[in-house]
N, C-alpha and C. Protein backbone atom coordinates (compact mmCIF):
# COMPACT_ATOMS: atom_id res chain seq x y z
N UNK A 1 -38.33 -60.16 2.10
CA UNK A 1 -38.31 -59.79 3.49
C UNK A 1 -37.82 -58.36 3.65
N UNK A 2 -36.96 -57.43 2.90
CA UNK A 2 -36.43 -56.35 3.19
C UNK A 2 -35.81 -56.13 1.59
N UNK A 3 -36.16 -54.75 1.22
CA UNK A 3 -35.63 -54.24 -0.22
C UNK A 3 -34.50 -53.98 -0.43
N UNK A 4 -33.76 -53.54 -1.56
CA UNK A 4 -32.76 -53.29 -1.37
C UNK A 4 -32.55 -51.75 -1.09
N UNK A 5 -31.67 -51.66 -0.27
CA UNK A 5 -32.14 -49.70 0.12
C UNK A 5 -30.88 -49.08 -0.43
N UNK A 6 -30.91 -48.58 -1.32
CA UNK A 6 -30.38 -47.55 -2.16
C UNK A 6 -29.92 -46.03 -2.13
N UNK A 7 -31.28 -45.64 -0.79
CA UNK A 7 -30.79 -44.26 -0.37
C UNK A 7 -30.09 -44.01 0.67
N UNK A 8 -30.14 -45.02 1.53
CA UNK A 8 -29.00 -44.65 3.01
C UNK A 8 -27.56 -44.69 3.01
N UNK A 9 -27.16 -46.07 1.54
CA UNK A 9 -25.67 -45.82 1.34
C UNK A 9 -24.96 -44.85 1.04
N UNK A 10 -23.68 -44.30 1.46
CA UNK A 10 -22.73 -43.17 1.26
C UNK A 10 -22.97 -43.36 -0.52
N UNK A 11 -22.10 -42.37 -0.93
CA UNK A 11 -21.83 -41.93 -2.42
C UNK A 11 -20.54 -42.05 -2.51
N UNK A 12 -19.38 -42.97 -2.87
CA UNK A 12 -18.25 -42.81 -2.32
C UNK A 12 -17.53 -43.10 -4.28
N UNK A 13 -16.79 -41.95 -5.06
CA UNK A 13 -16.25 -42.14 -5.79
C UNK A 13 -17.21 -42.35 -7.20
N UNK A 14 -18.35 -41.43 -6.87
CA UNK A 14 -19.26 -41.68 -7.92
C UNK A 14 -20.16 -43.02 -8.05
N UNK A 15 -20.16 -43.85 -7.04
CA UNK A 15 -20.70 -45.44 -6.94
C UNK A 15 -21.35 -45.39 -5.29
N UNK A 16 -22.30 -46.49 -5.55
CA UNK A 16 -23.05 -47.03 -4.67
C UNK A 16 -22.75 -47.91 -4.46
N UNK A 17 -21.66 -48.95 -3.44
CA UNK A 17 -21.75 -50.42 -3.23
C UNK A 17 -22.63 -50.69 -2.20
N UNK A 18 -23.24 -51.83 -2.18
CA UNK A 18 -23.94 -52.63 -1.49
C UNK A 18 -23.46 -54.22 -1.57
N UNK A 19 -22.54 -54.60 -0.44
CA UNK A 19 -22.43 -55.88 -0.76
C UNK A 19 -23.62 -57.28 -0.14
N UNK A 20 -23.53 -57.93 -0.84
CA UNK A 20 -24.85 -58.86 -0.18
C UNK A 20 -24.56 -59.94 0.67
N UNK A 21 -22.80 -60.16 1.17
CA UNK A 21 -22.46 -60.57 2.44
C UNK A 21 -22.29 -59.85 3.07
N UNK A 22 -22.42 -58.64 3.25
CA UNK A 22 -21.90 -57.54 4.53
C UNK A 22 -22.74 -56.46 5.23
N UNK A 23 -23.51 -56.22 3.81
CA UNK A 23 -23.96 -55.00 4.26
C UNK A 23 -25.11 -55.07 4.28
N UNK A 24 -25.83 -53.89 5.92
CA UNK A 24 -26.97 -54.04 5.88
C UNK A 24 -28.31 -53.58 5.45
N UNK A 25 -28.16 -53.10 4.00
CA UNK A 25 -29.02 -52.60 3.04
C UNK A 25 -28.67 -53.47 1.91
N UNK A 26 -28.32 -54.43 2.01
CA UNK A 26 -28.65 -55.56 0.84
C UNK A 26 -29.89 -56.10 1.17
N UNK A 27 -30.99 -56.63 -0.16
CA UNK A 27 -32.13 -56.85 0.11
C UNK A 27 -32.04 -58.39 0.50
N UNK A 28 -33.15 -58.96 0.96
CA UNK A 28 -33.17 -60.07 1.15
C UNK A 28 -34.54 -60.68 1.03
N UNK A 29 -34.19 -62.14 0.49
CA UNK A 29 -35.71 -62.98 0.29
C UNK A 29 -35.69 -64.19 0.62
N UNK A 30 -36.43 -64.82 1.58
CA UNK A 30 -36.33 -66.06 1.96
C UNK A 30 -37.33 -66.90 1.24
N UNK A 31 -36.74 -68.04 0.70
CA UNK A 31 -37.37 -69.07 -0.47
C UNK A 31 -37.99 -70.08 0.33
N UNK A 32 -39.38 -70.41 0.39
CA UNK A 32 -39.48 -71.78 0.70
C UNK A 32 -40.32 -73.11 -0.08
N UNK A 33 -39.66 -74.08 0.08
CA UNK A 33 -39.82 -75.45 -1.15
C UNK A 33 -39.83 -76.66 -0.53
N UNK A 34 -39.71 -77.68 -0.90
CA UNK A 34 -39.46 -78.84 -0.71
C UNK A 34 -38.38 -79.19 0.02
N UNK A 35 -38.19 -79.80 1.36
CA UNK A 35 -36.67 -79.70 1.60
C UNK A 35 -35.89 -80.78 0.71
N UNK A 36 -34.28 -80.12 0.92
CA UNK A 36 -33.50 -80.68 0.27
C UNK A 36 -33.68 -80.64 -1.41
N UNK A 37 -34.71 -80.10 -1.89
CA UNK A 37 -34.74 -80.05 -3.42
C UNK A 37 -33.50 -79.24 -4.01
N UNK A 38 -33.47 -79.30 -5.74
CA UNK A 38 -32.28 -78.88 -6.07
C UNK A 38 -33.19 -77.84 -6.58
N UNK A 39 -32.33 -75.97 -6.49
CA UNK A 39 -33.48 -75.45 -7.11
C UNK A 39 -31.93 -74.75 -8.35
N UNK A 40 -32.68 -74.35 -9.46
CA UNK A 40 -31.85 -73.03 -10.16
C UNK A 40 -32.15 -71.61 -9.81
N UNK A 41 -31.15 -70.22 -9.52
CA UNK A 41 -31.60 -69.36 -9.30
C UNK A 41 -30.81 -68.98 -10.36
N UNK A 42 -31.92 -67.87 -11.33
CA UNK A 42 -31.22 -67.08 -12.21
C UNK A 42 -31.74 -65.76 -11.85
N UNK A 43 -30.57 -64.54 -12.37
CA UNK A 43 -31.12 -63.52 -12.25
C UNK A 43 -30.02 -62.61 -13.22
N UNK A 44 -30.56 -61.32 -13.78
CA UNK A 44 -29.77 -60.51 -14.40
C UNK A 44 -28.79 -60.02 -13.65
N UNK A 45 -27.46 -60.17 -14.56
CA UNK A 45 -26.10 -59.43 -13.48
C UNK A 45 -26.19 -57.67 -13.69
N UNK A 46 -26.12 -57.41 -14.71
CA UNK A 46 -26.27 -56.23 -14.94
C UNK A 46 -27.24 -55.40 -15.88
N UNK A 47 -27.39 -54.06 -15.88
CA UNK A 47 -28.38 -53.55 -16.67
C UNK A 47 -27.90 -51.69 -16.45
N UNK A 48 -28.73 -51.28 -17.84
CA UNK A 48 -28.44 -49.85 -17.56
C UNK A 48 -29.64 -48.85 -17.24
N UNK A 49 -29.69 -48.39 -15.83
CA UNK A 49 -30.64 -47.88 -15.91
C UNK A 49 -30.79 -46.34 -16.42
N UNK A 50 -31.70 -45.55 -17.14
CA UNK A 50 -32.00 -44.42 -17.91
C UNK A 50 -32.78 -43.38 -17.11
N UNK A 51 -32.47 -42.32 -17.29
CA UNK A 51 -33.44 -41.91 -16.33
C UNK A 51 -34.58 -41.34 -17.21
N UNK A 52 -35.93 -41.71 -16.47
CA UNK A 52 -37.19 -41.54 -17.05
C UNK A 52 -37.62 -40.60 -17.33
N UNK A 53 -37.47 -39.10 -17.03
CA UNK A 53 -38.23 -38.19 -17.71
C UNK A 53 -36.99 -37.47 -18.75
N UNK A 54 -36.11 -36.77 -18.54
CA UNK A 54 -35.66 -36.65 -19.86
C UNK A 54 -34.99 -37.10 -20.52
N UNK A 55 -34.13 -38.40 -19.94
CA UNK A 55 -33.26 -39.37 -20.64
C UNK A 55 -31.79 -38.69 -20.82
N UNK A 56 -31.27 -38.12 -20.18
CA UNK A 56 -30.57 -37.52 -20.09
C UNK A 56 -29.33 -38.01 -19.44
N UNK A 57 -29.90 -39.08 -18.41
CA UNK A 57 -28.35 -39.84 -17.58
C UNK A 57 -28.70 -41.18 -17.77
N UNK A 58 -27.66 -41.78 -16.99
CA UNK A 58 -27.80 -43.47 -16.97
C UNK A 58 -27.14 -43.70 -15.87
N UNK A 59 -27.58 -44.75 -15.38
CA UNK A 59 -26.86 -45.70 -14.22
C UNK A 59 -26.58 -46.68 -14.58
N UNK A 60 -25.24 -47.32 -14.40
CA UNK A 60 -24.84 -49.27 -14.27
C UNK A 60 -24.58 -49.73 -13.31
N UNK A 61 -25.71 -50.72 -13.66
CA UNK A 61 -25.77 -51.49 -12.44
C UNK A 61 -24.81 -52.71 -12.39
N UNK A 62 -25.08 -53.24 -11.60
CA UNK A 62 -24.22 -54.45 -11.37
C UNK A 62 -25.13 -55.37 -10.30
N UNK A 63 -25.55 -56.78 -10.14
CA UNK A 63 -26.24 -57.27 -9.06
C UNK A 63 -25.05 -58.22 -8.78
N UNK A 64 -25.52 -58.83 -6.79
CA UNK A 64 -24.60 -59.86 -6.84
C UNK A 64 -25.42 -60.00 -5.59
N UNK A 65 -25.84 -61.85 -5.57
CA UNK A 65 -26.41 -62.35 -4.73
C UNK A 65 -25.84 -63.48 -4.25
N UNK A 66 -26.51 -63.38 -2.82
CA UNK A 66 -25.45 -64.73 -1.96
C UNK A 66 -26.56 -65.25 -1.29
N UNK A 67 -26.29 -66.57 -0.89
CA UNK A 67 -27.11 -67.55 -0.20
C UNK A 67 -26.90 -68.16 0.86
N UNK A 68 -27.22 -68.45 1.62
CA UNK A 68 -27.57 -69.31 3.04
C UNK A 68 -28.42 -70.17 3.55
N UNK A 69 -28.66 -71.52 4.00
CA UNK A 69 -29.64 -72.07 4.54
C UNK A 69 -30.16 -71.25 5.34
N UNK A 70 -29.27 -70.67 6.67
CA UNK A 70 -30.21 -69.66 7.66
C UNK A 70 -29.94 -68.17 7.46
N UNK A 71 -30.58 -67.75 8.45
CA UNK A 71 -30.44 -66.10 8.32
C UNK A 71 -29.42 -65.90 9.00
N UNK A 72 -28.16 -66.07 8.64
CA UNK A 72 -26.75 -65.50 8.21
C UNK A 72 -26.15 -65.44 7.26
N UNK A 73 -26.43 -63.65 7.33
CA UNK A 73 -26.05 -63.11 6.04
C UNK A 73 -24.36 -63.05 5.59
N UNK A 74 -23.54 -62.52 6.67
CA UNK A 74 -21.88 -62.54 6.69
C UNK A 74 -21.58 -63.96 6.44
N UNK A 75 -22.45 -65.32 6.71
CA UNK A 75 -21.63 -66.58 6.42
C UNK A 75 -22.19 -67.17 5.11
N UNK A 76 -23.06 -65.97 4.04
CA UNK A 76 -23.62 -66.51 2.82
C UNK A 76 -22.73 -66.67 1.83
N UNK A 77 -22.64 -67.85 1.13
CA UNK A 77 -22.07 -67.75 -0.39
C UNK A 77 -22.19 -66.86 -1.86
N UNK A 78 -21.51 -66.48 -1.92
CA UNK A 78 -21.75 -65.53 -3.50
C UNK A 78 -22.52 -66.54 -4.54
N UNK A 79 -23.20 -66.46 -5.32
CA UNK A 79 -23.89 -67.27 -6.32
C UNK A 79 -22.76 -66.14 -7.93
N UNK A 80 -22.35 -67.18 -8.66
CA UNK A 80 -20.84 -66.77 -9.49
C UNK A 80 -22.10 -67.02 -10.89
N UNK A 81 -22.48 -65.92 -11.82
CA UNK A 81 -22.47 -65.80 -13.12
C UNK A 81 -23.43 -65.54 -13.49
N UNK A 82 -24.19 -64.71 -12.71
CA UNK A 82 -26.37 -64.76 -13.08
C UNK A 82 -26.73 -65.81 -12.56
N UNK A 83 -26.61 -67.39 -12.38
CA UNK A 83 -27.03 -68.02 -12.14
C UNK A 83 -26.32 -69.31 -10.66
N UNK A 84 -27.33 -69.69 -10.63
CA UNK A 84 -26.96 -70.87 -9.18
C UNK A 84 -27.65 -71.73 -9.08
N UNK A 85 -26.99 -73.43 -8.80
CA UNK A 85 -27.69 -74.72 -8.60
C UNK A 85 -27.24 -74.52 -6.97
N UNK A 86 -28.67 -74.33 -6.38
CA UNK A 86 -28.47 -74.26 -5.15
C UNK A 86 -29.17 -75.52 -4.38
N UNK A 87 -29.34 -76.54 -3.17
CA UNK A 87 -30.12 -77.29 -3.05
C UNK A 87 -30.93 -76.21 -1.20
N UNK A 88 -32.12 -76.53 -1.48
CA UNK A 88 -33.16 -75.91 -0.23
C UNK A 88 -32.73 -76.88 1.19
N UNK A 89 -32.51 -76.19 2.42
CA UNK A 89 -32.54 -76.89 3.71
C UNK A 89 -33.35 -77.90 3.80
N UNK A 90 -32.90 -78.99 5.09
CA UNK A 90 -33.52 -80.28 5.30
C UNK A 90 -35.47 -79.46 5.77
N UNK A 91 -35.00 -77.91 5.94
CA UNK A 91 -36.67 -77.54 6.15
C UNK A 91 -37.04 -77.27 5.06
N UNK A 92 -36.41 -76.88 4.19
CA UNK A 92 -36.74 -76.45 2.87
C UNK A 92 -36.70 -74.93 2.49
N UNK A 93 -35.48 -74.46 3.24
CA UNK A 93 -35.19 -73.36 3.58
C UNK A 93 -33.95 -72.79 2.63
N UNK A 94 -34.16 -71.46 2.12
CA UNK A 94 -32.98 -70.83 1.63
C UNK A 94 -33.13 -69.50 1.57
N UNK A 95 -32.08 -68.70 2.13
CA UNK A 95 -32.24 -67.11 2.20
C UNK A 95 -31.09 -66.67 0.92
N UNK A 96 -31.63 -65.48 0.66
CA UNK A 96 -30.96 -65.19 -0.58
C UNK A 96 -30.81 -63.73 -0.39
N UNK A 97 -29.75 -62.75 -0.35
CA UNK A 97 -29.30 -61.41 0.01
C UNK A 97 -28.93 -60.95 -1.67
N UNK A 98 -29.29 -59.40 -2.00
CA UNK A 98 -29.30 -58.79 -3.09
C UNK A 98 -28.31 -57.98 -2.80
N UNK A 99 -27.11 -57.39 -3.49
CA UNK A 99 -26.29 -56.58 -3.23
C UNK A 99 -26.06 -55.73 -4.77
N UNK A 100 -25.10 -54.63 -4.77
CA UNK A 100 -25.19 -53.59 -6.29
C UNK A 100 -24.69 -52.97 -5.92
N UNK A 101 -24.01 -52.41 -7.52
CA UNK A 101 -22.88 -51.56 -7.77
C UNK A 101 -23.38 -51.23 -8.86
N UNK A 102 -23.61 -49.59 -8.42
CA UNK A 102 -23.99 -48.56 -8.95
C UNK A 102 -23.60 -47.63 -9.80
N UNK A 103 -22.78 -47.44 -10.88
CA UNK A 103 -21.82 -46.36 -11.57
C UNK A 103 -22.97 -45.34 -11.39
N UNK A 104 -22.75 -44.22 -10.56
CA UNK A 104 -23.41 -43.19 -11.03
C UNK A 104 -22.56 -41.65 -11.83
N UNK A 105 -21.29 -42.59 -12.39
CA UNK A 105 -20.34 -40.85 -12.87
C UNK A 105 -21.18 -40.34 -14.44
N UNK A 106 -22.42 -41.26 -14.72
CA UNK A 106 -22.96 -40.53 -16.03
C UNK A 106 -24.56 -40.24 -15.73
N UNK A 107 -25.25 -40.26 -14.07
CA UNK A 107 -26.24 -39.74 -13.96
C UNK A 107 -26.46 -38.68 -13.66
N UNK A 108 -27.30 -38.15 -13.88
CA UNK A 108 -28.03 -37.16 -13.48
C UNK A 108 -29.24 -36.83 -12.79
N UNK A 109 -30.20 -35.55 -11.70
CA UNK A 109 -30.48 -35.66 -11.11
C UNK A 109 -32.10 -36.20 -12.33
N UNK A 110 -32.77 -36.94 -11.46
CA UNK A 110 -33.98 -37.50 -12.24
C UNK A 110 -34.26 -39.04 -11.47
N UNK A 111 -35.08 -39.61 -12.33
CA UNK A 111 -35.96 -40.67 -12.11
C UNK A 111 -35.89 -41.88 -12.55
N UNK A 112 -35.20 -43.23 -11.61
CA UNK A 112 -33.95 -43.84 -12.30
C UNK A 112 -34.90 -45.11 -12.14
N UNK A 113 -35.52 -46.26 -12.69
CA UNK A 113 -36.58 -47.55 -12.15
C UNK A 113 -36.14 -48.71 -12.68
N UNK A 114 -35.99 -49.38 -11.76
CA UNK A 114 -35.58 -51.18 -11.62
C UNK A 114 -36.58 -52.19 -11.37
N UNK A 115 -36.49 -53.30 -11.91
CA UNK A 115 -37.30 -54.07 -11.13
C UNK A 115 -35.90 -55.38 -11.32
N UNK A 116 -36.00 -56.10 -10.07
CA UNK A 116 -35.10 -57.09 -10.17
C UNK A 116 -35.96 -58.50 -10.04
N UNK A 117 -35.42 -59.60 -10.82
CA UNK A 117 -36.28 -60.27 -11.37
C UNK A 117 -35.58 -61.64 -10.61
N UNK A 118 -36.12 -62.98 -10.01
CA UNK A 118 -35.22 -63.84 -9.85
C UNK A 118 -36.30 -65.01 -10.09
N UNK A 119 -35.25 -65.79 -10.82
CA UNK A 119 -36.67 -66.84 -11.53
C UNK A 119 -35.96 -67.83 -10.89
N UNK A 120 -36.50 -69.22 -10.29
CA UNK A 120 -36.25 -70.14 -9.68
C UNK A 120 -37.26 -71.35 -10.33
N UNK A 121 -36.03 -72.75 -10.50
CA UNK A 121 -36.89 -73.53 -10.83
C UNK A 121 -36.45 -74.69 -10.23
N UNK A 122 -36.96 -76.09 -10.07
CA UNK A 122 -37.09 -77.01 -9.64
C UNK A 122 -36.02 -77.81 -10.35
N UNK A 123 -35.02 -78.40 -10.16
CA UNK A 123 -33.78 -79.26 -11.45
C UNK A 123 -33.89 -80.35 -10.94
């Protein structure tokens, strides 16, 4: 439903936070399934990103995602370790908010690419 936006946050202390109960440039994706099913959400916590043309800096990342039956994001739960046994609304509903923490004290200016991955399965 909405990406995660990366360029409007301040720069505060060499880092980018984005939290994914608060803030409103955490991305978000609404899941829909079976109601009441149990689903797994996994996803990578962290990674280093490089920058692409001369390789010269890096970014660490950090992800952290939270969940909700509805679209309230401030009353979502944190999902604790890469992964989550979450169960889908009596509609079969679940919203899921992307948040990150950014080390940028070893990048440099260049061309930095993510893809964030969230695999969900049926338990």
């Amino acid at each position: 439903i909405r990406n995660l936006d990366l360029i409007s946050p301040v720069v505060e202390n060499d880092r980018i936070i984005v939290s994914p109960t608060t803030s409103s440039y955490a991305g978000m994706f609404k899941i829909l399934g079976n109601p009441r099913s149990r689903v797994r959400i996994t996803f990578l916590q962290t990674e280093i990103l490089k920058e692409q043309r001369e390789g010269l800096g890096e970014v660490a990342a950090q992800y952290f995602v939270s969940e909700a039956f509805e679209d309230t994001q401030i009353q979502s739960t944190p999902l604790q370790l890469g992964e989550g046994n979450v169960r889908l609304s009596e509609k079969g509903v679940l919203f899921l908010w992307l948040g990150a923490n950014l080390d940028l004290s070893r990048a440099r200016p260049g061309l930095y690419l993510s893809e964030f991955i969230l695999e969900l399965e049926y338990i």
